[in-house]
Protein backbone atom coordinates (compact mmCIF):
# COMPACT_ATOMS: atom_id res chain seq x y z
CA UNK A 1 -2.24 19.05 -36.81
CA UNK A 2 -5.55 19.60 -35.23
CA UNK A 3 -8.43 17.16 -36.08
CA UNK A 4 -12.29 17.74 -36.24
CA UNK A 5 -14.28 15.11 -34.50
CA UNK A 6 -17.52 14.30 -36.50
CA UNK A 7 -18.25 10.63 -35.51
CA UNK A 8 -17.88 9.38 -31.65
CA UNK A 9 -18.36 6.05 -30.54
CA UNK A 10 -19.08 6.22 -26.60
CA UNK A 11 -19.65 2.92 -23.80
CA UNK A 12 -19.39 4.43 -20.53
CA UNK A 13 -19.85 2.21 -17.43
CA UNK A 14 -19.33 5.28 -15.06
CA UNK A 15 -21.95 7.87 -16.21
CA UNK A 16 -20.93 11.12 -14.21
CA UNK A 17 -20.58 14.21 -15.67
CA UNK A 18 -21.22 12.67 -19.15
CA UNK A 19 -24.32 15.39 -19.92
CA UNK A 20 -21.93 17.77 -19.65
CA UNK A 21 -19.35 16.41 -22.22
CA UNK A 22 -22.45 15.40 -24.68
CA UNK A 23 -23.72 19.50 -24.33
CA UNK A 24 -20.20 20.47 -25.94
CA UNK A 25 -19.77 17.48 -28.17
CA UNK A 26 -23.35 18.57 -29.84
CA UNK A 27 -22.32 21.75 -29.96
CA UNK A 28 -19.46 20.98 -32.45
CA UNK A 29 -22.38 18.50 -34.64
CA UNK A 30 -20.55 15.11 -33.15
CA UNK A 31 -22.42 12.04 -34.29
CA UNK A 32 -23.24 9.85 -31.10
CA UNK A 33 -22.69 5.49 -31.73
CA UNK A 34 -23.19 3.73 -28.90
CA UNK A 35 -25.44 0.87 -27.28
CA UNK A 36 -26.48 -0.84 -24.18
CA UNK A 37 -26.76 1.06 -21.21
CA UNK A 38 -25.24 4.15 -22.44
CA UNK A 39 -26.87 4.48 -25.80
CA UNK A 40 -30.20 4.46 -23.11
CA UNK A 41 -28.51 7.42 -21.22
CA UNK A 42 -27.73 9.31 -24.39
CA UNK A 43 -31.36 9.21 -25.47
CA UNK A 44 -32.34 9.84 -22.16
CA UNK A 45 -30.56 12.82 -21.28
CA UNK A 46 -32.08 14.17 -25.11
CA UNK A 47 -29.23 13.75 -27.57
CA UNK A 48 -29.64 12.30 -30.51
CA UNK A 49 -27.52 8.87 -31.05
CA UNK A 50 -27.15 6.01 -33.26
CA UNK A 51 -27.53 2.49 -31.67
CA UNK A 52 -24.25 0.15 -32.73
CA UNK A 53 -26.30 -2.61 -34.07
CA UNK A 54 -27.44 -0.08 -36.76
CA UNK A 55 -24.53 1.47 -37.35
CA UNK A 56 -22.88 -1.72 -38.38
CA UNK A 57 -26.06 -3.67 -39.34
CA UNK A 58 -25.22 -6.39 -36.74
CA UNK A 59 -27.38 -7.72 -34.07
CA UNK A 60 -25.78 -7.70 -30.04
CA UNK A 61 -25.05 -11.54 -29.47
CA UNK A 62 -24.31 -13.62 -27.08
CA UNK A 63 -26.03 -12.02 -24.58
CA UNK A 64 -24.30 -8.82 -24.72
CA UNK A 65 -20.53 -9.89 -24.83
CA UNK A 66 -19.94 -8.82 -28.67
CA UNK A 67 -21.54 -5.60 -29.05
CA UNK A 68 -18.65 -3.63 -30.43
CA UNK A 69 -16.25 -6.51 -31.98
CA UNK A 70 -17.01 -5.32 -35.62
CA UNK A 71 -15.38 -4.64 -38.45
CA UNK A 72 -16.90 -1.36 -39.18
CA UNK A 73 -16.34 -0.01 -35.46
CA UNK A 74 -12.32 -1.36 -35.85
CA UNK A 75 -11.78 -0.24 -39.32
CA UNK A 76 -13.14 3.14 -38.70
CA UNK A 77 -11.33 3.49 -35.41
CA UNK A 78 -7.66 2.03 -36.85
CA UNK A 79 -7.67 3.54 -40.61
CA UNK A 80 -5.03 6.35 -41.45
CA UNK A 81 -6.81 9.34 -42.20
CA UNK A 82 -3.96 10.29 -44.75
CA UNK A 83 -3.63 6.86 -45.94
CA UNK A 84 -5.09 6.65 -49.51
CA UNK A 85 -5.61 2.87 -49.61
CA UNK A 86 -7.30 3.19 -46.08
CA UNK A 87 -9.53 5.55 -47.38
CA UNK A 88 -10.60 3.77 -50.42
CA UNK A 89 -11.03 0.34 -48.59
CA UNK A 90 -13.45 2.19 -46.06
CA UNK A 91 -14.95 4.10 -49.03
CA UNK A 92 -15.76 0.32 -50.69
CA UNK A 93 -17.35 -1.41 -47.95
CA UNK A 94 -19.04 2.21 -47.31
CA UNK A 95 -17.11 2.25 -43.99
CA UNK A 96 -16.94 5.84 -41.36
CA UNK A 97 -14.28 6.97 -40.19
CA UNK A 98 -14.29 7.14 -36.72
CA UNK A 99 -12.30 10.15 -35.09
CA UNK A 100 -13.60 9.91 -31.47
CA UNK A 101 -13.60 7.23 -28.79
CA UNK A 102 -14.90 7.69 -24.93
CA UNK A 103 -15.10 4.28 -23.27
CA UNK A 104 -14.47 3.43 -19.26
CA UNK A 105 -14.72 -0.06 -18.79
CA UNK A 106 -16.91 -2.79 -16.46
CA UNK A 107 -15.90 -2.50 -13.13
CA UNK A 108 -13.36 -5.62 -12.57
CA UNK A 109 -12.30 -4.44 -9.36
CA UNK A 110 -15.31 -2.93 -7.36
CA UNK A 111 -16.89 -6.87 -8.21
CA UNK A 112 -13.51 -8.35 -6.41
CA UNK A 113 -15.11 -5.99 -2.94
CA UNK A 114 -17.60 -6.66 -3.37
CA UNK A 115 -18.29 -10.27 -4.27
CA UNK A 116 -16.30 -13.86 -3.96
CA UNK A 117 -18.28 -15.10 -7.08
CA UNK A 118 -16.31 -16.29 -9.47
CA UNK A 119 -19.13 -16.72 -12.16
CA UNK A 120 -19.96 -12.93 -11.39
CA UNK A 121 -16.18 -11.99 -11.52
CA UNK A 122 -15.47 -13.31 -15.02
CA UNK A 123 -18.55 -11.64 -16.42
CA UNK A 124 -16.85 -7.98 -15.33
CA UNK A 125 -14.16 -8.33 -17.32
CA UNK A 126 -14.49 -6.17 -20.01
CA UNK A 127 -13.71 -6.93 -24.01
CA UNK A 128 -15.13 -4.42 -26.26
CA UNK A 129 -14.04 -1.33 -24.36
CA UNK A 130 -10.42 -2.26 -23.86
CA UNK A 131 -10.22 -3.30 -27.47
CA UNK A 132 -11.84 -0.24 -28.95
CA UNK A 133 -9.25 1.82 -26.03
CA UNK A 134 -6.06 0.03 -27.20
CA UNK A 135 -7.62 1.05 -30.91
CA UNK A 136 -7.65 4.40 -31.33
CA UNK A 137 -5.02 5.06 -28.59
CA UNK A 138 -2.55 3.26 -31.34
CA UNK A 139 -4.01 5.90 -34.14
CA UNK A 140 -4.00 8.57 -31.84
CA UNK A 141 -2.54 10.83 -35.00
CA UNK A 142 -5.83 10.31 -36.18
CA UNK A 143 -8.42 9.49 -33.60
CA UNK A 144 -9.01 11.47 -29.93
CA UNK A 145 -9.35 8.50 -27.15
CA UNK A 146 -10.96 9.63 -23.60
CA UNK A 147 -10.86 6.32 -20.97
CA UNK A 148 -11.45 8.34 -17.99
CA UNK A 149 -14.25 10.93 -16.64
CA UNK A 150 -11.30 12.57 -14.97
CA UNK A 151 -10.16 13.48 -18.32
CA UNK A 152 -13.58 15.19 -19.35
CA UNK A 153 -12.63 18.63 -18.09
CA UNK A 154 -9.24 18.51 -19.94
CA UNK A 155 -11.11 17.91 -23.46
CA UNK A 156 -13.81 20.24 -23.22
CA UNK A 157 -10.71 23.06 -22.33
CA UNK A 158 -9.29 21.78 -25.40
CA UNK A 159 -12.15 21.72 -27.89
CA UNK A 160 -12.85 25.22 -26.69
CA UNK A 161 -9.12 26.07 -27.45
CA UNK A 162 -9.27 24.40 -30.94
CA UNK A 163 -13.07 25.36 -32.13
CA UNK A 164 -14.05 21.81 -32.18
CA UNK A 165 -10.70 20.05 -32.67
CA UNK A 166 -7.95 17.98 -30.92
CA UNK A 167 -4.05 19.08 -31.09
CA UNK A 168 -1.94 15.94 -31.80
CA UNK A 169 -0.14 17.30 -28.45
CA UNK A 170 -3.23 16.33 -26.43
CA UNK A 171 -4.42 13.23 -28.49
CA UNK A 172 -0.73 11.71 -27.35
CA UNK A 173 -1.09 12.28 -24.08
CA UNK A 174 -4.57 10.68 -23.91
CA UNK A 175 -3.03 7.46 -25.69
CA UNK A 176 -0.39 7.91 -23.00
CA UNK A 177 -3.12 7.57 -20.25
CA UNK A 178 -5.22 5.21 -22.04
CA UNK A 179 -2.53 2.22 -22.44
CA UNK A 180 -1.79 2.68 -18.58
CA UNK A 181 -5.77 2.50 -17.97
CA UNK A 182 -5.57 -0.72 -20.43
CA UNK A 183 -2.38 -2.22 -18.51
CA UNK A 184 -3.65 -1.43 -14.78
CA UNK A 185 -7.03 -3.18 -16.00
CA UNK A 186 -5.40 -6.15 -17.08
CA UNK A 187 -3.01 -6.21 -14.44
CA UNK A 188 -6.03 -6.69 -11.99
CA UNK A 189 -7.80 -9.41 -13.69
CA UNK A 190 -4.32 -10.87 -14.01
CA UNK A 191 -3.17 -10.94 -10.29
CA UNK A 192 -6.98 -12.25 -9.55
CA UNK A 193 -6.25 -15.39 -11.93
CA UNK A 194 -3.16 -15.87 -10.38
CA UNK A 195 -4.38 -15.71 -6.79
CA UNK A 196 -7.39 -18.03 -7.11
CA UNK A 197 -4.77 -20.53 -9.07
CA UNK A 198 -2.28 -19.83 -5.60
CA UNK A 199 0.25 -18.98 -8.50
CA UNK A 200 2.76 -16.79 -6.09
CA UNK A 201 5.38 -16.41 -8.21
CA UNK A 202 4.46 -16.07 -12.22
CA UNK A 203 6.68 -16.14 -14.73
CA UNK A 204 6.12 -12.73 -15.81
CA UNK A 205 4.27 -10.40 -12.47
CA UNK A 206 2.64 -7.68 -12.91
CA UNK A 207 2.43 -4.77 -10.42
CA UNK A 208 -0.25 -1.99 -10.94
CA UNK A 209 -1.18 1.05 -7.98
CA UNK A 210 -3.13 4.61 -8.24
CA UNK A 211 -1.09 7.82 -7.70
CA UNK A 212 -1.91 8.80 -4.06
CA UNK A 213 0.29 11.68 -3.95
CA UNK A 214 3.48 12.86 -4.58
CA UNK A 215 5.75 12.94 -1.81
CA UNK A 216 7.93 16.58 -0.74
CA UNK A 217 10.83 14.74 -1.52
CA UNK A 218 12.41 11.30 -1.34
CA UNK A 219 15.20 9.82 1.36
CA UNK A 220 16.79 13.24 1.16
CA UNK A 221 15.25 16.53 -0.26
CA UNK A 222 17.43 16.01 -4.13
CA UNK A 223 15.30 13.02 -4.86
CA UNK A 224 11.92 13.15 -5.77
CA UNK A 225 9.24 10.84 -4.60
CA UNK A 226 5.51 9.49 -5.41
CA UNK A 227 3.71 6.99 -3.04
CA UNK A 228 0.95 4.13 -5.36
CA UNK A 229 -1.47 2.18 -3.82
CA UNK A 230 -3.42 -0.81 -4.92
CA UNK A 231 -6.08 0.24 -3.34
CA UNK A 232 -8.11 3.65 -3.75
CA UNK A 233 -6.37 5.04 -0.68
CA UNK A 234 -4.18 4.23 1.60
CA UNK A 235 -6.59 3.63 4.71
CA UNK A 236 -4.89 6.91 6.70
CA UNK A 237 -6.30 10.05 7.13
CA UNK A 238 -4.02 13.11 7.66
CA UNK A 239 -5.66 15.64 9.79
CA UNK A 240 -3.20 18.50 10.28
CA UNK A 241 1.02 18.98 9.86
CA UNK A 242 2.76 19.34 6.89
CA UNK A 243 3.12 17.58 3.48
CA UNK A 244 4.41 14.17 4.25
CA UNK A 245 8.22 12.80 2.37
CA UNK A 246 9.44 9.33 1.78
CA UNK A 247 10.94 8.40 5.15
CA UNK A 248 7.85 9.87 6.36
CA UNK A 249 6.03 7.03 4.92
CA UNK A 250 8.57 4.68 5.51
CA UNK A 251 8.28 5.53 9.13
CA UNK A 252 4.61 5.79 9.15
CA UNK A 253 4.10 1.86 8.04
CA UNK A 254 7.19 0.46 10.22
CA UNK A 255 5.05 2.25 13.12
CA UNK A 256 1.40 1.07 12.30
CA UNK A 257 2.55 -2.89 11.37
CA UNK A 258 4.02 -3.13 14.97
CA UNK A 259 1.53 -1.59 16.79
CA UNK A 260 -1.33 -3.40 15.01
CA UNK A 261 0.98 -6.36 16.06
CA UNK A 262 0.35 -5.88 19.92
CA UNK A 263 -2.73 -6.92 22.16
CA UNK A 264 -6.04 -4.48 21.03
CA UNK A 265 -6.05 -1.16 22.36
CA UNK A 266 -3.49 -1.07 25.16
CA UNK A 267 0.01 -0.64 22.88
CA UNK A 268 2.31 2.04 22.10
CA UNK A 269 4.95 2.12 19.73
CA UNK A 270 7.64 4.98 18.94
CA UNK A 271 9.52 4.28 16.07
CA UNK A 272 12.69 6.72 14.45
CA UNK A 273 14.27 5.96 11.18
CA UNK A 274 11.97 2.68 10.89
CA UNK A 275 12.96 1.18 13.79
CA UNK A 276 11.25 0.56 17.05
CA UNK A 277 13.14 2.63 20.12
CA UNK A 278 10.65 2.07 22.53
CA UNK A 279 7.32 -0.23 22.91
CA UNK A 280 5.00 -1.15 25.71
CA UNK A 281 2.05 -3.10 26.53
CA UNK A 282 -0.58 -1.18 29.34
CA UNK A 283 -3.82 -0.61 30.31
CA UNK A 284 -2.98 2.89 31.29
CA UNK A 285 -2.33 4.05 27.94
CA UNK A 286 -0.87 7.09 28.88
CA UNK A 287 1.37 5.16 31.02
CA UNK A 288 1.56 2.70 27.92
CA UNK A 289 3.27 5.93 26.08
CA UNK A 290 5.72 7.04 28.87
CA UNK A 291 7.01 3.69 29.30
CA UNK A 292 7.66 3.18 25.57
CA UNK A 293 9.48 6.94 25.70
CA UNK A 294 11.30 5.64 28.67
CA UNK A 295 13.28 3.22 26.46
CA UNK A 296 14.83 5.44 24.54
CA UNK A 297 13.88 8.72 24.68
CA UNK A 298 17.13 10.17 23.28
CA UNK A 299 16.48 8.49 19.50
CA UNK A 300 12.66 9.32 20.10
CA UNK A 301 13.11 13.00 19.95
CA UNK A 302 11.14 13.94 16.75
CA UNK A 303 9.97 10.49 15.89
CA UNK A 304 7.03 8.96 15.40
CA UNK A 305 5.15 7.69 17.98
CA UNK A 306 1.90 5.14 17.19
CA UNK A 307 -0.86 4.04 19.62
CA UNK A 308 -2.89 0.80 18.96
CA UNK A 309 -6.36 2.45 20.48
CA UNK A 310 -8.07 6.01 20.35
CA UNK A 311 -6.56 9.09 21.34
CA UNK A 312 -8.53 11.29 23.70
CA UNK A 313 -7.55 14.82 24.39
CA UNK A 314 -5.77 13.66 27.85
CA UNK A 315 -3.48 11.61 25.91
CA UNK A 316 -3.13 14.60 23.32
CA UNK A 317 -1.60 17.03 26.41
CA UNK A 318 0.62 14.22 27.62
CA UNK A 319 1.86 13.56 23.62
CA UNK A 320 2.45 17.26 23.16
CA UNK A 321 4.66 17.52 25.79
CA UNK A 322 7.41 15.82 23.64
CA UNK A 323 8.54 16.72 20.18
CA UNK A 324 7.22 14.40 17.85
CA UNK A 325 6.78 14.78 13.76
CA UNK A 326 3.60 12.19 13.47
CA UNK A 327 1.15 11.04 16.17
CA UNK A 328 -0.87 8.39 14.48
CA UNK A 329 -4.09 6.79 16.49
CA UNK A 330 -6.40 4.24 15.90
CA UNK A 331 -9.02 7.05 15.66
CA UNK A 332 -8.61 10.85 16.77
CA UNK A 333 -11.09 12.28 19.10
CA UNK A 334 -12.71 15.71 18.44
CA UNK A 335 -10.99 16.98 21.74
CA UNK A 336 -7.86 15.42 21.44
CA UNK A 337 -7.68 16.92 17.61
CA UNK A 338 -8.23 20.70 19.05
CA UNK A 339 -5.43 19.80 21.77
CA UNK A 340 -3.45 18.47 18.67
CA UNK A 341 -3.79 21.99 16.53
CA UNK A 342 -1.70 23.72 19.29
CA UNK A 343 1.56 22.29 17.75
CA UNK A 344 0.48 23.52 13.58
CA UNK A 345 3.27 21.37 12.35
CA UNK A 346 2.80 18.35 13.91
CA UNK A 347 1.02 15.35 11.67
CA UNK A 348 -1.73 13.90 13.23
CA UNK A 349 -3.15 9.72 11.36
CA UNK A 350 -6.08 8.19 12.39
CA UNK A 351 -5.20 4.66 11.44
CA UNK A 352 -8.45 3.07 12.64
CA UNK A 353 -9.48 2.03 9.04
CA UNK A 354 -5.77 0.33 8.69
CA UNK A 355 -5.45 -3.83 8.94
CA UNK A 356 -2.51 -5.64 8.72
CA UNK A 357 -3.03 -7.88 5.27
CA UNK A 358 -1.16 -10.82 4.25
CA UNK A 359 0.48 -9.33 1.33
CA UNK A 360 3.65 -9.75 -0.69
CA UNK A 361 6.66 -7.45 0.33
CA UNK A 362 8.47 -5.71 -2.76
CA UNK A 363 11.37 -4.29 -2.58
CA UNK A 364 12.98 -2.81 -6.27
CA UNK A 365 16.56 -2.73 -7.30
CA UNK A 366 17.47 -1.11 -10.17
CA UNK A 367 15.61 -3.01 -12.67
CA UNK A 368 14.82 -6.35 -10.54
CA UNK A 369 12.30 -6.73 -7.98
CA UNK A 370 12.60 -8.54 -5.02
CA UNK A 371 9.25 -10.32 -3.60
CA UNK A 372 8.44 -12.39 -0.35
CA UNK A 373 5.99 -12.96 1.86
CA UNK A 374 4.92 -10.88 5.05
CA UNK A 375 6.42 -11.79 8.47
CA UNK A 376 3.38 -12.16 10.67
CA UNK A 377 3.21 -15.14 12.30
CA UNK A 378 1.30 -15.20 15.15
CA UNK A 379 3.28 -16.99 18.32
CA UNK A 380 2.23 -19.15 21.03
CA UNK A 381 3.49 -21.00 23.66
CA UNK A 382 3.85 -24.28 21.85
CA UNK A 383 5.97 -22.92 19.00
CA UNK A 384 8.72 -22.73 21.17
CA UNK A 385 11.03 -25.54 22.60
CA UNK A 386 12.61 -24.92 26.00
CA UNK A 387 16.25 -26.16 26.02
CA UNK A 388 17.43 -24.65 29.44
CA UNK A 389 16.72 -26.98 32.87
CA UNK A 390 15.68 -23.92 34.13
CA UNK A 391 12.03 -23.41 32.92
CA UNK A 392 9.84 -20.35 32.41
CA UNK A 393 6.95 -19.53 34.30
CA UNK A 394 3.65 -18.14 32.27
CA UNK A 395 4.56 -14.84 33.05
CA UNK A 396 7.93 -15.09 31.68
CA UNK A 397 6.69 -16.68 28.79
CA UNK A 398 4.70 -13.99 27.63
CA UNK A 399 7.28 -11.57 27.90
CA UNK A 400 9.63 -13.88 25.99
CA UNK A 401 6.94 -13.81 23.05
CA UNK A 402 6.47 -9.75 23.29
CA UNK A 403 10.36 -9.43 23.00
CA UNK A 404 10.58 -11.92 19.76
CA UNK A 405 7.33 -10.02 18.56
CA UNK A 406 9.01 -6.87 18.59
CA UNK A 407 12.28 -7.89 17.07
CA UNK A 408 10.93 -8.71 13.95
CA UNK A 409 10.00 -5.46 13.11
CA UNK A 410 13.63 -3.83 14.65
CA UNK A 411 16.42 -4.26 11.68
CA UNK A 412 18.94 -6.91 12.20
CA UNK A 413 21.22 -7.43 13.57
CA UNK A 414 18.27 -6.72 16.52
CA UNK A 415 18.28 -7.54 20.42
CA UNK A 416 15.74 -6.59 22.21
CA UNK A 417 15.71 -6.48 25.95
CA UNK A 418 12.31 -6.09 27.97
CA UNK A 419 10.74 -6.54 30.98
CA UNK A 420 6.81 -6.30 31.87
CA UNK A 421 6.14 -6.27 28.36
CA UNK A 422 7.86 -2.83 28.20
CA UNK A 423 11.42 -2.77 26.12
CA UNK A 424 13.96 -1.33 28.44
CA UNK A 425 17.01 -1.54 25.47
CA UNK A 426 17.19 -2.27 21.86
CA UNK A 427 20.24 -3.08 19.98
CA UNK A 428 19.45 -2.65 15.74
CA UNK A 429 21.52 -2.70 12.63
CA UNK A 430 24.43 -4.30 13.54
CA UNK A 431 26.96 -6.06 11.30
CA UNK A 432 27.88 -8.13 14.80
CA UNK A 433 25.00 -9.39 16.82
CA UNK A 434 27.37 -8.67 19.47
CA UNK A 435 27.81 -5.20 19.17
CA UNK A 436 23.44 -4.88 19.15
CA UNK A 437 23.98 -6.82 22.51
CA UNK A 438 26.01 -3.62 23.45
CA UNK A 439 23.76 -1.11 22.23
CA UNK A 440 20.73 -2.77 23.62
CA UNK A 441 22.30 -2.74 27.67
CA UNK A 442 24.22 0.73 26.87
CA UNK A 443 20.40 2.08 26.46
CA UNK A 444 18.97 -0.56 29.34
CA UNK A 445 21.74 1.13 31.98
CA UNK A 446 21.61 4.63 30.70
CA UNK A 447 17.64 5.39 30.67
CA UNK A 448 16.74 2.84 33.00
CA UNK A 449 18.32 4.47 36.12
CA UNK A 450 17.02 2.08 38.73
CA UNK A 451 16.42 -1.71 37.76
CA UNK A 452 13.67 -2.75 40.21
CA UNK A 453 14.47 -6.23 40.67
CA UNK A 454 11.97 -7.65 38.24
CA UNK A 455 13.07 -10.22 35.46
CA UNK A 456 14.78 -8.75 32.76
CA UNK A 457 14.23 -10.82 29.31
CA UNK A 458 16.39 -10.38 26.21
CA UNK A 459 14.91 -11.85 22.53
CA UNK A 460 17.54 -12.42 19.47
CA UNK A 461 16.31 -12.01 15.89
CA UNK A 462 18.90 -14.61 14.70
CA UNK A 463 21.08 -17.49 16.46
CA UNK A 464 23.90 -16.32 18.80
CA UNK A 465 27.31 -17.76 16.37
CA UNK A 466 29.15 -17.88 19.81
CA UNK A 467 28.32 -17.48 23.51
CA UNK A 468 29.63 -13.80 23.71
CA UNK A 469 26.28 -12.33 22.97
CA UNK A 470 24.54 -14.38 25.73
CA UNK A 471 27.03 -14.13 28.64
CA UNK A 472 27.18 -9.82 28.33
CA UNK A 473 23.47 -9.77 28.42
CA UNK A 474 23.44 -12.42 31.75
CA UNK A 475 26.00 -10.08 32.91
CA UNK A 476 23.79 -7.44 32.68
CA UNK A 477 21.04 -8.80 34.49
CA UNK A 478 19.25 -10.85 31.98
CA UNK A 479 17.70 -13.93 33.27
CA UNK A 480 15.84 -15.50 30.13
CA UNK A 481 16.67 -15.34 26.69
CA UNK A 482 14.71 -16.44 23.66
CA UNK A 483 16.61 -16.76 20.34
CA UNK A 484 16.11 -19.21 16.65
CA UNK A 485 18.35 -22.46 17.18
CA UNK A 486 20.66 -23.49 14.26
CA UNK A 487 24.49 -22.47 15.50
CA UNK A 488 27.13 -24.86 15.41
CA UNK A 489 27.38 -23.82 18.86
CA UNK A 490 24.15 -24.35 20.10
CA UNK A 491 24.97 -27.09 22.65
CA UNK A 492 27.37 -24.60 24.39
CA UNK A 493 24.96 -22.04 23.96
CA UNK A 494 22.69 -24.38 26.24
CA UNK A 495 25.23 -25.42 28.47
CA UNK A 496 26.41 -21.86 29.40
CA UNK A 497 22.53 -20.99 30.36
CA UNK A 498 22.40 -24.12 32.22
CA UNK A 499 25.60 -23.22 34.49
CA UNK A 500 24.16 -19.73 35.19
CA UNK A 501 20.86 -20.59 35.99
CA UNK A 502 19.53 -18.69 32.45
CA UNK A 503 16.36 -19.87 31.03
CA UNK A 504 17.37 -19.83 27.17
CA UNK A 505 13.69 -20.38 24.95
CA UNK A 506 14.72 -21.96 21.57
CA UNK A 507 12.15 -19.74 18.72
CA UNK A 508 12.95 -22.59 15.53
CA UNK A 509 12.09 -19.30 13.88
CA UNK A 510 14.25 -16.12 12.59
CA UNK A 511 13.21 -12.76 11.96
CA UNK A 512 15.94 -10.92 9.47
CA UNK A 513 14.80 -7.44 8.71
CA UNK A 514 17.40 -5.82 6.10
């Protein structure tokens, strides 16, 4: 059943485009109830409108916090329109039936940017508008509920379709969006409380994220895919290349959180299937790129490669001479973007505006959610205990931390060999952390064709169980390992790198990636 909207009560923080949905409201003889800021709009823009403390003969109190909280505003929002003891209740107290709501609330989470306040903070959370939302979205048989300017478009269509009226169709689907603009709301003031009480893990969490786009397709092209965001956008900017897919994204942030990982503006990272198959550290960052390629450039074929600093049209040409699918930069250079449109299909990210937060990681199963913390602890020298009598020099420290850096972002089981902080093999996904070992000095001999003589380092995301793992990768040229202690087998583990000469670098911490 359509319904005719006579009386609409509208409190609008965000103001656009709201002359344009008053023109065709007036045209259809809507009464206007409102107050504050927007009731001073109304007037000014040269409708006629009737001030809420009027309409329900109650003065504003408390300096503007109950405005709306009435009676006569709830009544005539909530009351059945074909409900005869409704009717004659709101006929008694000589009640209106109210048949229109348009409210967007205070902004909550523009304050959190832009202010630590607390004081400030509390005072944008809004009451009346969420109340009066929740309201008529429940009698949405009987009353139209708009909590969005996005949605003002959509009603004027349909008040154009219906002469003035609302289908029950579209009055549903604005409830619909109006108790998801309710929930995200509260679900921001919510996670706010909790993080200024450092109250991780709630008993009940609630998540909340804007639509950024949905995806061409999911893990594989049958399942569908969306990609949410806490924040307005996702701090990327897609210049060129196709529509981007699941494992696109999956790929995209696997890429940026280990470059962003690595010493300012001199590292590249090439990741495939959301793991790392080639990284290096250099000042020469097109040399920076061909050394990470170098790695593996087998499993980098059509992968993604990401570069910690700006990409200038000489590091375009050298980039387009390999078949990639994304080539994200921390910022894109006008001449290195026209080098870029040579190859239509590939996507090119500038990634400048991107920062590595300390947020929770969630992970969902089914119906249960995992949640932990991020792994980004920064390393220095002294978290590290040297076990071996052989003892690393500075130099060989530092490559030691770049190795253990990188495995944390490689999937486990993950070895990591490296030299000059360049990887040179990397062993990932293993059920044995022997069989990574393998994979990681298979790659090291097979695109590594001549090993100059310089020290080869190996890092271990996890203890070695046994000594296997660390005698093939001596055997293969490895002369310092870094790896978490806690096997039953440590003190053989020690005493093997002591008989070969090995410097073995206990971490004290692991870096599982499943």
């Amino acid at each position: 059943m359509n319904n005719k909207i006579r009386n609409a009560i509208i409190s609008v923080y965000d103001k656009n485009n709201l002359k344009t949905l008053l023109k065709y409201l007036h045209k259809y003889k809507v009464k206007f109830i409102s107050s504050g800021g927007t009731y001073k709009e109304i007037k000014r823009l040269g409708f006629n409108c009737v001030e809420v403390s009027k309409f329900t003969g109650s003065q504003e109190i408390l300096n503007g916090r109950v405005k709306t909280l009435h009676p006569k505003i709830h009544a005539g929002i909530l009351s059945k329109k074909n409900n005869k003891l409704h009717l004659k209740k709101l006929k008694k107290l000589n009640y209106e039936k109210i048949d229109f709501v348009i409210v967007n609330f205070y902004p909550f989470e523009k304050t959190l940017d832009k202010t630590n306040d607390h004081k400030k903070i509390i005072e944008q959370i809004d009451i009346g508008g969420p109340t009066m939302v929740r309201a008529a979205a429940k009698n949405y048989e009987d009353v139209t509920v708009i909590s969005s300017p996005n949605q003002y478009n959509d009603l004027v269509e349909e008040l154009k379709k219906n002469k003035g009226a609302t289908s029950k169709n579209f009055r549903q689907k604005m409830s619909e969006e109006a108790f998801t603009e309710t929930g995200y709301y509260d679900s921001t003031i919510s996670n706010y409380l909790n993080k200024i009480s450092k109250n991780t893990y709630p008993n009940r969490k609630l998540f909340y994220g804007n639509l950024v786009e949905k995806l061409r397709y999911g893990e594989n092209p049958h399942q569908s895919a969306a990609i949410y965001s806490k924040e307005k956008n996702i701090k990327i900017k897609k210049f060129q290349g196709k529509k981007l897919s699941y494992n696109n994204y999956n790929d995209i942030y696997c890429a940026l959180i280990t470059s962003k990982s690595l010493p300012k503006n001199i590292g590249t990272v090439i990741v495939k299937h959301a793991n790392p198959c080639g990284v290096s550290i250099n000042k020469n960052k097109i040399k920076s790129f061909q050394l990470a390629l170098k790695c593996d450039p087998i499993s980098a074929y059509g992968g993604i490669v990401s570069c910690n600093f700006k990409i200038n049209k000489k590091i375009a040409k050298e980039l387009n001479k390999f078949f990639l699918e994304i080539v994200i930069g921390n910022g894109i250079l006008p001449d290195a973007l026209k080098e870029f449109k040579k190859k239509k299909n590939l996507r090119v990210i500038d990634a400048s505006k991107f920062q590595l937060n300390e947020t929770s990681n969630i992970i969902s199963n089914f119906n249960n959610i995992l949640i932990q913390s991020s792994d980004f602890k920064n390393f220095s020298k002294k978290d590290f205990k040297v076990v071996s009598k052989t003892k690393p020099n500075l130099k060989t420290f530092k490559n030691l931390i770049f190795a253990f850096n990188i495995c944390r972002f490689v999937k486990s089981n993950a070895i990591v060999i490296a030299k000059d902080d360049t990887t040179i093999g990397i062993g990932s996904g293993q059920p044995s952390r022997l069989d990574s070992c393998k994979i990681a000095i298979s790659k090291m001999n097979h695109f590594q064709k001549k090993i100059d003589g310089k020290e080869i380092i190996a890092a271990s995301d996890a203890f070695f169980p046994f000594t296997d793992g660390l005698e093939i990768l001596v055997q293969a040229g490895v002369s310092a390992v870094i790896q978490p202690s806690g096997s039953l087998r440590d003190k053989e583990i020690i005493k093997y790198a002591n008989r070969t000469g090995t410097i073995l670098v206990f971490s004290k911490t692991r870096h599982f990636k499943h």
